[in-house]
C-alpha atoms as a PDB file:
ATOM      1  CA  UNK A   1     -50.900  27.036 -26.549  1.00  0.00           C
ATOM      2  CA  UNK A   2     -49.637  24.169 -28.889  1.00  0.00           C
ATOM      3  CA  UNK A   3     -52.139  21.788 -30.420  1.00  0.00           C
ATOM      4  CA  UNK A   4     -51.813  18.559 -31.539  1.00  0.00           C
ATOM      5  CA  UNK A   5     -54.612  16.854 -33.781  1.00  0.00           C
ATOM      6  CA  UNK A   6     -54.080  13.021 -35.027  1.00  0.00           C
ATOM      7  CA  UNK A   7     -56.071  10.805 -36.444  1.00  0.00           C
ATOM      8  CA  UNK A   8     -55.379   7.144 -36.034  1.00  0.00           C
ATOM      9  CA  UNK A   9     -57.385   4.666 -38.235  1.00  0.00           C
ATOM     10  CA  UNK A  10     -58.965   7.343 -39.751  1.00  0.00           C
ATOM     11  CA  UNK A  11     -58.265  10.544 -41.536  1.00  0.00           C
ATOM     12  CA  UNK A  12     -58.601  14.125 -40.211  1.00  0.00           C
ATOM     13  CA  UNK A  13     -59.264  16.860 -42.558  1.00  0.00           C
ATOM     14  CA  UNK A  14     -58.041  20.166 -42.823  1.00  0.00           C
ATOM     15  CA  UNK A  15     -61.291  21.624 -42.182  1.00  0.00           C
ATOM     16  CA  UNK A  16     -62.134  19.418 -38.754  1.00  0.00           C
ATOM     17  CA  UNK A  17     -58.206  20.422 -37.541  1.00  0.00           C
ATOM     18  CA  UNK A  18     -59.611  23.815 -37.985  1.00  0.00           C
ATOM     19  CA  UNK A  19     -62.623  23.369 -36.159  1.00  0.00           C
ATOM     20  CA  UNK A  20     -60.772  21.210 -33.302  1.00  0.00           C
ATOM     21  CA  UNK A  21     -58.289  24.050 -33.122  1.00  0.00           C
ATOM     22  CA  UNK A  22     -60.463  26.990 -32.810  1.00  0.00           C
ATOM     23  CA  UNK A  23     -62.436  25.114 -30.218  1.00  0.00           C
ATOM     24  CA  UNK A  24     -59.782  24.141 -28.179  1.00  0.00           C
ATOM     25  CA  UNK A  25     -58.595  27.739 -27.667  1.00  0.00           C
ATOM     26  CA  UNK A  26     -61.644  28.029 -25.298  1.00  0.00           C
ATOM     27  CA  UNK A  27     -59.457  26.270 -22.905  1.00  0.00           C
ATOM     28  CA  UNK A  28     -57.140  28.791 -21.567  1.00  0.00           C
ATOM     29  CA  UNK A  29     -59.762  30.787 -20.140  1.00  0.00           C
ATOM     30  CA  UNK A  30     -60.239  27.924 -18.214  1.00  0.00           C
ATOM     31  CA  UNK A  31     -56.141  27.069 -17.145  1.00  0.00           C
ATOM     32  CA  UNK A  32     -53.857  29.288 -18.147  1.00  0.00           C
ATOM     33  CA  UNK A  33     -51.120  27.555 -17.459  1.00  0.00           C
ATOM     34  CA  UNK A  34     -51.962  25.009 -20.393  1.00  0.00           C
ATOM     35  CA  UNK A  35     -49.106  24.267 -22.590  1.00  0.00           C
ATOM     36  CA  UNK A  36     -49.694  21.763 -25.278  1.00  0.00           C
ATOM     37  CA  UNK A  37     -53.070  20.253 -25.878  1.00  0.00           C
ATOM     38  CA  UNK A  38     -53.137  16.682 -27.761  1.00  0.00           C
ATOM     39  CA  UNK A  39     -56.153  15.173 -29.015  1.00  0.00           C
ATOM     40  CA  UNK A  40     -56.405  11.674 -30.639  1.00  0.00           C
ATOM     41  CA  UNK A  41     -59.083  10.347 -32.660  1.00  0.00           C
ATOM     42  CA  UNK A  42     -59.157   6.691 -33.163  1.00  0.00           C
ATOM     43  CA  UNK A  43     -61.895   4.381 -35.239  1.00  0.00           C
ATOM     44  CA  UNK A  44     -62.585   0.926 -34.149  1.00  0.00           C
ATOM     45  CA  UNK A  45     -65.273  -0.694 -35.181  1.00  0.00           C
ATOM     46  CA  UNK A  46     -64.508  -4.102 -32.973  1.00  0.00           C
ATOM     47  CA  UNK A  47     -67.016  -3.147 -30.303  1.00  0.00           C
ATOM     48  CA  UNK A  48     -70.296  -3.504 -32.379  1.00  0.00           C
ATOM     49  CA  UNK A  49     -71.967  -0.630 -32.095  1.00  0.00           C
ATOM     50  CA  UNK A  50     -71.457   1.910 -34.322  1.00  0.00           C
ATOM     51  CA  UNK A  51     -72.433   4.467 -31.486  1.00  0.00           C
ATOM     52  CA  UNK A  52     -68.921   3.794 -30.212  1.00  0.00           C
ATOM     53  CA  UNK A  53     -67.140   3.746 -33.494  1.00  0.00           C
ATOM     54  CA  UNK A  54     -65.031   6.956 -32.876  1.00  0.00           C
ATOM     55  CA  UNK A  55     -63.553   7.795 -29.881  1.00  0.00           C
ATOM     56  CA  UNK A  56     -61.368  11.174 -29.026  1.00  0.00           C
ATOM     57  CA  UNK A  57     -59.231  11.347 -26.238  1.00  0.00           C
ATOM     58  CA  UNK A  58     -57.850  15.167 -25.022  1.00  0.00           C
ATOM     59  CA  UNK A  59     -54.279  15.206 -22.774  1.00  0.00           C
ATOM     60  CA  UNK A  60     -53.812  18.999 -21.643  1.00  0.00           C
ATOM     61  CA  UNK A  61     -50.380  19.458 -20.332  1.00  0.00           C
ATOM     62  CA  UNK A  62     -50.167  22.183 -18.315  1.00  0.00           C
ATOM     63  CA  UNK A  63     -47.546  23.693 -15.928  1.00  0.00           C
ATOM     64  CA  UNK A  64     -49.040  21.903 -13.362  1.00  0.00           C
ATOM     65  CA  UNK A  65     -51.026  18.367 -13.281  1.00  0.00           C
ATOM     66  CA  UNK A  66     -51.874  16.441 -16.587  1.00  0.00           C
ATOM     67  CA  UNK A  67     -55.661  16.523 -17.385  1.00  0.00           C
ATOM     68  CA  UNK A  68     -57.281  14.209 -19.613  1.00  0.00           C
ATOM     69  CA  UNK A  69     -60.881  12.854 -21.199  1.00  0.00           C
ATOM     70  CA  UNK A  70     -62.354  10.705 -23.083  1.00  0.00           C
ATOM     71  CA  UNK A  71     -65.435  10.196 -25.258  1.00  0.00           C
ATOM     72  CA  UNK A  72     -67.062   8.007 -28.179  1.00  0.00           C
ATOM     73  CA  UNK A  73     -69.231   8.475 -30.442  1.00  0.00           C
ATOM     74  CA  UNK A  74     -70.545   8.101 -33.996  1.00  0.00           C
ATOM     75  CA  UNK A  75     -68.880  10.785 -35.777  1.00  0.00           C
ATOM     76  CA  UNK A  76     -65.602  12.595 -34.865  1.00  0.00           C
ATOM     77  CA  UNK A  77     -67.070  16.500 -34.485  1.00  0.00           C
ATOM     78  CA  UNK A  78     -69.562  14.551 -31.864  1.00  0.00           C
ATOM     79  CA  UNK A  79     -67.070  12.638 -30.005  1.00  0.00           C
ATOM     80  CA  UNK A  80     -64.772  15.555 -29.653  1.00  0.00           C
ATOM     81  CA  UNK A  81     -67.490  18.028 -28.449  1.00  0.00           C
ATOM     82  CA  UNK A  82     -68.247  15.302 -25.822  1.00  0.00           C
ATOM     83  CA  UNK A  83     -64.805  14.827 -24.715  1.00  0.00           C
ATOM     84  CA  UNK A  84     -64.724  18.716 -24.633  1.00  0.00           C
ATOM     85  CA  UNK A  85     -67.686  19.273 -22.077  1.00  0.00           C
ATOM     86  CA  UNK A  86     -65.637  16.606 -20.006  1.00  0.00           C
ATOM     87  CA  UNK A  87     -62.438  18.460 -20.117  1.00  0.00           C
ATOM     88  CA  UNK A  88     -63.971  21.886 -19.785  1.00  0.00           C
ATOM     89  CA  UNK A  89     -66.404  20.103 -16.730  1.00  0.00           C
ATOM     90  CA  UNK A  90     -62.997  18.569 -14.816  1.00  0.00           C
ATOM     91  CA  UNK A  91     -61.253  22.099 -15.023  1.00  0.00           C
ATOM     92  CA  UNK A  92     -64.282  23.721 -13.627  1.00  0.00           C
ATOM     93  CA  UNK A  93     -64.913  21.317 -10.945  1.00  0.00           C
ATOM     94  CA  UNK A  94     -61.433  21.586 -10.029  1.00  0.00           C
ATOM     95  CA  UNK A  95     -61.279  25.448 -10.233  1.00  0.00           C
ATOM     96  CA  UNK A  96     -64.681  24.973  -7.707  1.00  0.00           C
ATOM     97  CA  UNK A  97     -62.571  23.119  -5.207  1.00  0.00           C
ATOM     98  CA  UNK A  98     -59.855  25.101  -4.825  1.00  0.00           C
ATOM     99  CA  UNK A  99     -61.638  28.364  -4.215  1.00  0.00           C
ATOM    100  CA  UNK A 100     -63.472  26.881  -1.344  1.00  0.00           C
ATOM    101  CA  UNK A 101     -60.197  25.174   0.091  1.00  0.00           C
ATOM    102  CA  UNK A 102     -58.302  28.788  -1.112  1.00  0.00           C
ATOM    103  CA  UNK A 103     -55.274  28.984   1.089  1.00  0.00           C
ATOM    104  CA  UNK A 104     -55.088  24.863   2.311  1.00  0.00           C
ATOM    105  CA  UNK A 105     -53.037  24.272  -1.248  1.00  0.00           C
ATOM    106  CA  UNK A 106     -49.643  25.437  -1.784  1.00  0.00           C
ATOM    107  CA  UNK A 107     -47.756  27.077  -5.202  1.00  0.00           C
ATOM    108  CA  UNK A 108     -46.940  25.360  -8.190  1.00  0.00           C
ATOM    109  CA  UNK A 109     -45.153  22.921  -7.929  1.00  0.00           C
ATOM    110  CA  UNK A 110     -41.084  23.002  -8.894  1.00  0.00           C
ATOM    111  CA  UNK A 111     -41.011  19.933 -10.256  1.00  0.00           C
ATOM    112  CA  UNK A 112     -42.156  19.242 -13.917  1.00  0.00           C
ATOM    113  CA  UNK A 113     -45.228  18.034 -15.360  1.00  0.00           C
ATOM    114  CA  UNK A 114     -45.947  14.045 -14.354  1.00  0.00           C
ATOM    115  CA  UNK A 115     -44.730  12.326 -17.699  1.00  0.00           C
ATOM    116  CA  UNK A 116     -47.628  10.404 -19.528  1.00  0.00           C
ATOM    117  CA  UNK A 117     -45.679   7.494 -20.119  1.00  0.00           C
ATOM    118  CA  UNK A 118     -48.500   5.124 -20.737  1.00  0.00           C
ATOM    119  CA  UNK A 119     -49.808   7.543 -23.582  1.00  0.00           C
ATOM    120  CA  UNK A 120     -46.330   7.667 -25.217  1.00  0.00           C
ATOM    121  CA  UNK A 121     -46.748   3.645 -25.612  1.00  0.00           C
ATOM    122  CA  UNK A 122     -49.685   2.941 -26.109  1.00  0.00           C
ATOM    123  CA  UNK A 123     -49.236   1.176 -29.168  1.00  0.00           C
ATOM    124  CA  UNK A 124     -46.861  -1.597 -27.613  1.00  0.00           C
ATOM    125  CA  UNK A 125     -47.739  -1.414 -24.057  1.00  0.00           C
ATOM    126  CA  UNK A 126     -51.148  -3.557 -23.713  1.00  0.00           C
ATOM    127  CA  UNK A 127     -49.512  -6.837 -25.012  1.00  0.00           C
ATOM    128  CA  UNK A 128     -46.399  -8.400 -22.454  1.00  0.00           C
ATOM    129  CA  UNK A 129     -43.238  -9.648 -24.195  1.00  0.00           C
ATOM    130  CA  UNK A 130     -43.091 -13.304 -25.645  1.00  0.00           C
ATOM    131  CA  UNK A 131     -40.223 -15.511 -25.422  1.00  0.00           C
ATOM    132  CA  UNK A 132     -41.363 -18.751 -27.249  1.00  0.00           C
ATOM    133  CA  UNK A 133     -43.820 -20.862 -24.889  1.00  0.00           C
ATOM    134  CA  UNK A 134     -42.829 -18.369 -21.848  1.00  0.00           C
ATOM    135  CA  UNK A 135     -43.819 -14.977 -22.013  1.00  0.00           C
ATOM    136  CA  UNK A 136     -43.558 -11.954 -19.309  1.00  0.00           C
ATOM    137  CA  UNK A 137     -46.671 -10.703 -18.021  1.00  0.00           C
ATOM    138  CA  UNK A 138     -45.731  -7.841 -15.642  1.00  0.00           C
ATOM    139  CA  UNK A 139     -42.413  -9.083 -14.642  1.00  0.00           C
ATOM    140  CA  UNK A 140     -43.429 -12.827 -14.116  1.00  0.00           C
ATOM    141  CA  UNK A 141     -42.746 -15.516 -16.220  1.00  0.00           C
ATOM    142  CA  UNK A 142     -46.007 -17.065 -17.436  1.00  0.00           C
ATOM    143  CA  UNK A 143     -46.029 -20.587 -19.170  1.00  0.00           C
ATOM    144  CA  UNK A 144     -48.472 -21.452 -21.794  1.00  0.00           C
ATOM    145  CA  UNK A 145     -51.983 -19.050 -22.510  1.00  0.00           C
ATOM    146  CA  UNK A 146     -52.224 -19.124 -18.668  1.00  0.00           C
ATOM    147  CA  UNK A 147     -54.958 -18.037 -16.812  1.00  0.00           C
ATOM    148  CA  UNK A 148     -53.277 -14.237 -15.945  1.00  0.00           C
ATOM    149  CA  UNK A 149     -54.363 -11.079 -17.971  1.00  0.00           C
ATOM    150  CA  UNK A 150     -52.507  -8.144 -16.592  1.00  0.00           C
ATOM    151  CA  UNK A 151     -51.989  -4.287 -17.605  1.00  0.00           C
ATOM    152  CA  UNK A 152     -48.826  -2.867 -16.099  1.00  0.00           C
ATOM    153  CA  UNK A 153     -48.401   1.113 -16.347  1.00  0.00           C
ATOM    154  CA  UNK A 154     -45.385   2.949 -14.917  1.00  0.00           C
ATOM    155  CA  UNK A 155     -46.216   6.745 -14.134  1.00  0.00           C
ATOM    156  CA  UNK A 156     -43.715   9.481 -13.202  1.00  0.00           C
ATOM    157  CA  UNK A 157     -44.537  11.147  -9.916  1.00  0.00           C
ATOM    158  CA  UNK A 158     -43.781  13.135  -7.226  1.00  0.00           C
ATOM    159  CA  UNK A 159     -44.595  13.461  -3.691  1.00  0.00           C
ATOM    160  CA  UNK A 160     -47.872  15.401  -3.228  1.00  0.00           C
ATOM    161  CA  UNK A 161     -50.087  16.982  -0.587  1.00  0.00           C
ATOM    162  CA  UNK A 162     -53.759  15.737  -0.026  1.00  0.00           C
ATOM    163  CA  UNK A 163     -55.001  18.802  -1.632  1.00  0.00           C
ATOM    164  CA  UNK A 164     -52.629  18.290  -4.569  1.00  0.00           C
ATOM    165  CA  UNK A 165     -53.516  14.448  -4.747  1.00  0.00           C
ATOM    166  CA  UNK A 166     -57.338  15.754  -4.921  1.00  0.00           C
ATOM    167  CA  UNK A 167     -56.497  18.704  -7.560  1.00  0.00           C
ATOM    168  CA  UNK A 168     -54.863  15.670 -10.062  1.00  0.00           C
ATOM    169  CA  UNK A 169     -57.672  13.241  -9.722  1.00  0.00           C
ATOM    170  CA  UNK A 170     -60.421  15.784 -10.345  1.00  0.00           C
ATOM    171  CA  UNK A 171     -58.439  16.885 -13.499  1.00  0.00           C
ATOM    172  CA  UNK A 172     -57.783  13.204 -14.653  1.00  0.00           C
ATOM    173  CA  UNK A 173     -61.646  12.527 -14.597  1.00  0.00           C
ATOM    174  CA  UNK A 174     -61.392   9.437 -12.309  1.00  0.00           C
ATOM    175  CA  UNK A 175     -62.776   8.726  -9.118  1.00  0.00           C
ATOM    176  CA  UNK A 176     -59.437   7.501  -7.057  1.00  0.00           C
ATOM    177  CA  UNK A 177     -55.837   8.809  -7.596  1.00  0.00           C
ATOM    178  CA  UNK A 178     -53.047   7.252  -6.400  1.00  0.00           C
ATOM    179  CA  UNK A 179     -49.948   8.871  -4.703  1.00  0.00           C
ATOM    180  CA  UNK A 180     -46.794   9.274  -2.154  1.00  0.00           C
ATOM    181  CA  UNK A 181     -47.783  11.843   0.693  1.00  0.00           C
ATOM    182  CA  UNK A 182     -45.724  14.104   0.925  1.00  0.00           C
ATOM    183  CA  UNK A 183     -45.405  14.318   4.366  1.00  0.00           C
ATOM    184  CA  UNK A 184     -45.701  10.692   5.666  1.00  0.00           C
ATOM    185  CA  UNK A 185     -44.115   9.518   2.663  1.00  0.00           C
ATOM    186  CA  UNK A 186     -46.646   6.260   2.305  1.00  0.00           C
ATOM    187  CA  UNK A 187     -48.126   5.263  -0.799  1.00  0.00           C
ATOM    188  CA  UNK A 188     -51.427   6.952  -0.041  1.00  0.00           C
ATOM    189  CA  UNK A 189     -54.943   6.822  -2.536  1.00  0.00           C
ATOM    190  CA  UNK A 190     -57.760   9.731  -2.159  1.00  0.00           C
ATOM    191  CA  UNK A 191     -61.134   8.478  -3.769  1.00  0.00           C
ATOM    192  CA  UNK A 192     -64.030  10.174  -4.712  1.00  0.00           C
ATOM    193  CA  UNK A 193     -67.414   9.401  -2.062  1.00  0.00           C
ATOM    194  CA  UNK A 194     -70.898  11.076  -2.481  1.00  0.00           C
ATOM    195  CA  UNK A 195     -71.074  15.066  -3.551  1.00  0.00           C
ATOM    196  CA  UNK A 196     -67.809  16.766  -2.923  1.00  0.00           C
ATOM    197  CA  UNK A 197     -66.815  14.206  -0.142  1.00  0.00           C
ATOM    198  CA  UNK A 198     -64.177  11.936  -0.261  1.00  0.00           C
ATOM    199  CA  UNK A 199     -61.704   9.847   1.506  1.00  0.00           C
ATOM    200  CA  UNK A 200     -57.928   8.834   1.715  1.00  0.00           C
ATOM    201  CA  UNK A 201     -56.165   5.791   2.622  1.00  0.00           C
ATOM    202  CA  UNK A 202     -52.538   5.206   3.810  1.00  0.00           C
ATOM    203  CA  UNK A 203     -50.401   2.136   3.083  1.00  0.00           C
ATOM    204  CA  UNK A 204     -47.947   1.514   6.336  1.00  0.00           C
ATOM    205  CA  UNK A 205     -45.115   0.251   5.170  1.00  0.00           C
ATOM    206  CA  UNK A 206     -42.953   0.974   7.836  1.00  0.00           C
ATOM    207  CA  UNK A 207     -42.898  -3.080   8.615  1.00  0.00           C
END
């Protein structure tokens, strides 16, 4: 498995890259289908509290769905160990769900890997284009400061069974995932509800 250790606002030493590295390797016991694993440590002290100074973020790309987590802390080694347990606790949790669904999900998928685009820009992509006293903000023109604040991501993606939709969002960490059904081709959205429950909406857009 490829790893990937950067630092940004902040150095990483040779000896941490070791210790990243070694622990990371734990990983494919867990998915062994991982391919690359990325981890990014970032230092911003803007929030206050120096708790939160560092925060590490882990993308596994694996054959199949992208799984990521986050976590802060006051020192790197801490803030990576956290974002670790929540990594290691998503593939388990997801690993859980399939056995006792074993035979509702289908094989790998053909296509490749959804493509992290919002990762790849993350530098640029949280501020909209300016032109002069009119600036973009999502694809609308916005004079002024204006009262709008908007985030726009793009995400590569294919269509997906319920059980697939449900595989991604447990290994993303988040507690909705949004998708195209595969068979009813609507823009569908499976959230998380109480224990291992959850529900699905469907978007008709057949009007």
């Amino acid at each position: 498995m490829e790893m990937n250790v950067i630092g940004r606002h902040c150095n990483i030493s040779d000896a941490l890259r070791e210790q990243v590295e070694d622990r990371l390797s734990s990983i494919e016991r867990l998915d062994d289908r991982a391919i690359r694993t990325e981890v990014v440590f970032t230092h911003d002290q803007s929030k206050g509290d120096p708790t939160d100074d560092m925060k590490v973020e882990i993308t596994l790309r694996t054959r199949g769905p992208v799984v990521r987590a986050e976590a802060t802390a006051e020192e790197k080694l801490a803030a990576f160990e956290k974002a670790l347990d929540r990594l290691k606790r998503q593939l388990s949790k997801a690993n859980d769900r399939r056995k006792r669904h074993r035979g509702l999900r289908p094989g790998p998928l053909d296509a490749p890997a959804p493509v992290d685009v919002a990762a790849s820009r993350a530098a640029k992509d949280d501020d909209a284009e300016h032109y002069g006293d009119t600036h973009l903000v999502a694809g609308m023109e916005v004079s002024g400061d204006g009262p709008l604040v908007v985030r726009e991501k793009h995400f590569y993606g294919i269509p997906l069974t319920l059980t697939q939709a449900l595989d991604e969002m447990e290994l993303v960490g988040h507690d909705f995932f949004l998708y195209v059904d595969a068979q009813t081709k609507t823009p569908s959205v499976v959230y998380r509800r109480k224990g291992y429950n959850y529900g699905v909406i469907h978007l008709d857009v057949s009007a």
